[in-house]
Protein backbone atom coordinates (compact mmCIF):
# COMPACT_ATOMS: atom_id res chain seq x y z
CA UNK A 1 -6.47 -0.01 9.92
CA UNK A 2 -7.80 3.59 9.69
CA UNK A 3 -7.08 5.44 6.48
CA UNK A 4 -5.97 8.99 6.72
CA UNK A 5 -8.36 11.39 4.82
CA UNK A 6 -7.13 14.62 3.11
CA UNK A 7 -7.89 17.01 0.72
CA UNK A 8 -6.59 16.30 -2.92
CA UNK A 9 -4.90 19.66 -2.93
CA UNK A 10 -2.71 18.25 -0.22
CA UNK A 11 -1.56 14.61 -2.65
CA UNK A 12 1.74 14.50 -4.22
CA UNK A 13 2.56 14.11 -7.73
CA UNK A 14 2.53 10.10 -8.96
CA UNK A 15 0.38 9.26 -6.27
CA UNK A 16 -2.97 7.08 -6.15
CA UNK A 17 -5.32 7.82 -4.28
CA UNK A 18 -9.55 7.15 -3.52
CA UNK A 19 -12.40 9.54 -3.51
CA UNK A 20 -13.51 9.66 0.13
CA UNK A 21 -16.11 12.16 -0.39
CA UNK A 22 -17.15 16.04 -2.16
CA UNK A 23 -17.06 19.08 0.22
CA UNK A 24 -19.13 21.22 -1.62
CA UNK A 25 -22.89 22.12 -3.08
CA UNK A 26 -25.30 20.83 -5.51
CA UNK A 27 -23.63 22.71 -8.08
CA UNK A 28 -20.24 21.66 -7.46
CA UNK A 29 -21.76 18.05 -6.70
CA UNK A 30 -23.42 17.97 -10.18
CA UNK A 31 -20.31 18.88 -11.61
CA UNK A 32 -17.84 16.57 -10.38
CA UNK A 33 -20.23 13.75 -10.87
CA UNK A 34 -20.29 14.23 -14.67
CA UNK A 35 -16.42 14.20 -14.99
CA UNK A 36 -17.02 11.09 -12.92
CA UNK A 37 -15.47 11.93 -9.75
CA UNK A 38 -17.92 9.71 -7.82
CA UNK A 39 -17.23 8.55 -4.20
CA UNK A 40 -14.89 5.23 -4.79
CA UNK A 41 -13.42 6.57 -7.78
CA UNK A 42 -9.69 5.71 -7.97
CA UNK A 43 -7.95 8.86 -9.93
CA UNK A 44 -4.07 9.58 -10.10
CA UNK A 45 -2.03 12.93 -9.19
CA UNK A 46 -0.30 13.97 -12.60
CA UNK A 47 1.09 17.32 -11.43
CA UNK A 48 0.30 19.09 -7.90
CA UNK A 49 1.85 22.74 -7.70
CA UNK A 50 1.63 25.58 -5.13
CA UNK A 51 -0.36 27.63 -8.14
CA UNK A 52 -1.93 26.81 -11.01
CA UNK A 53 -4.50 23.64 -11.41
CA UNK A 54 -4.06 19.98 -9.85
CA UNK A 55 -3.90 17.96 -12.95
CA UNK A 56 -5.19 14.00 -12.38
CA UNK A 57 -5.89 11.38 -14.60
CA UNK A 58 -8.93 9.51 -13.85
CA UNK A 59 -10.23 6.48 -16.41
CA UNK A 60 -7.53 7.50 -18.84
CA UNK A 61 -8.81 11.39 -19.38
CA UNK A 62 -6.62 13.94 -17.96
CA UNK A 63 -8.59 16.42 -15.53
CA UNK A 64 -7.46 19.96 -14.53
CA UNK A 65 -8.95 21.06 -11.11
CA UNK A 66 -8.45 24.75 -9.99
CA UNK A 67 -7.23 24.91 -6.41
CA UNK A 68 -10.42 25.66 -4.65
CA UNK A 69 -12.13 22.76 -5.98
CA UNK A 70 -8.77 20.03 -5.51
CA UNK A 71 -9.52 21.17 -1.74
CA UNK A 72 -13.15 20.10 -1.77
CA UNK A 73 -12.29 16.86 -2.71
CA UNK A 74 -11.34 14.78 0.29
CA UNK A 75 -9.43 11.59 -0.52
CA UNK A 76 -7.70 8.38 1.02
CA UNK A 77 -4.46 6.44 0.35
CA UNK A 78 -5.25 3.16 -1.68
CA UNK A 79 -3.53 0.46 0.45
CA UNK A 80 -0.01 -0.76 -0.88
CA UNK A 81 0.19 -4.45 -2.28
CA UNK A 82 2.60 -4.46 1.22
CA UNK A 83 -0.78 -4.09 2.87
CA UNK A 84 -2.85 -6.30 1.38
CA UNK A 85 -2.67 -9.75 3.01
């Protein structure tokens, strides 16, 4: 089964979701790896608005991410315990 991929600006509120990969530079690489936002990474949505920051929660911290970097984070769904057989 093929995952969908999307942007974390895009991942409602509650949801879990899997860090596919970082859309950005070395900069923006170096900085997302020291908040630990590694490929694999499991992180949840906490709030998601039209403005304002994407809050997540990611190895019990709480993260804000402005808009412009949620959107350079692509993601997956993790698969439901439905899924898992």
């Amino acid at each position: 089964m093929i995952k969908q991929q999307f942007s974390l600006s895009r991942a409602t509120p509650g949801r879990k979701v899997k860090v596919v990969s970082l859309a950005g530079g070395r900069g923006f690489h170096t900085r997302l790896l020291a908040m630990g936002l590694i490929p694999g990474a499991i992180i949840e949505v906490a709030t998601q608005a039209m403005t304002g920051p994407c809050i997540i929660t990611h190895n019990g911290c709480r993260l804000a991410l402005g808009r412009g970097v949620a959107h350079k984070i692509i993601v997956s769904d993790l698969p439901s315990s439905a899924d898992i057989k």
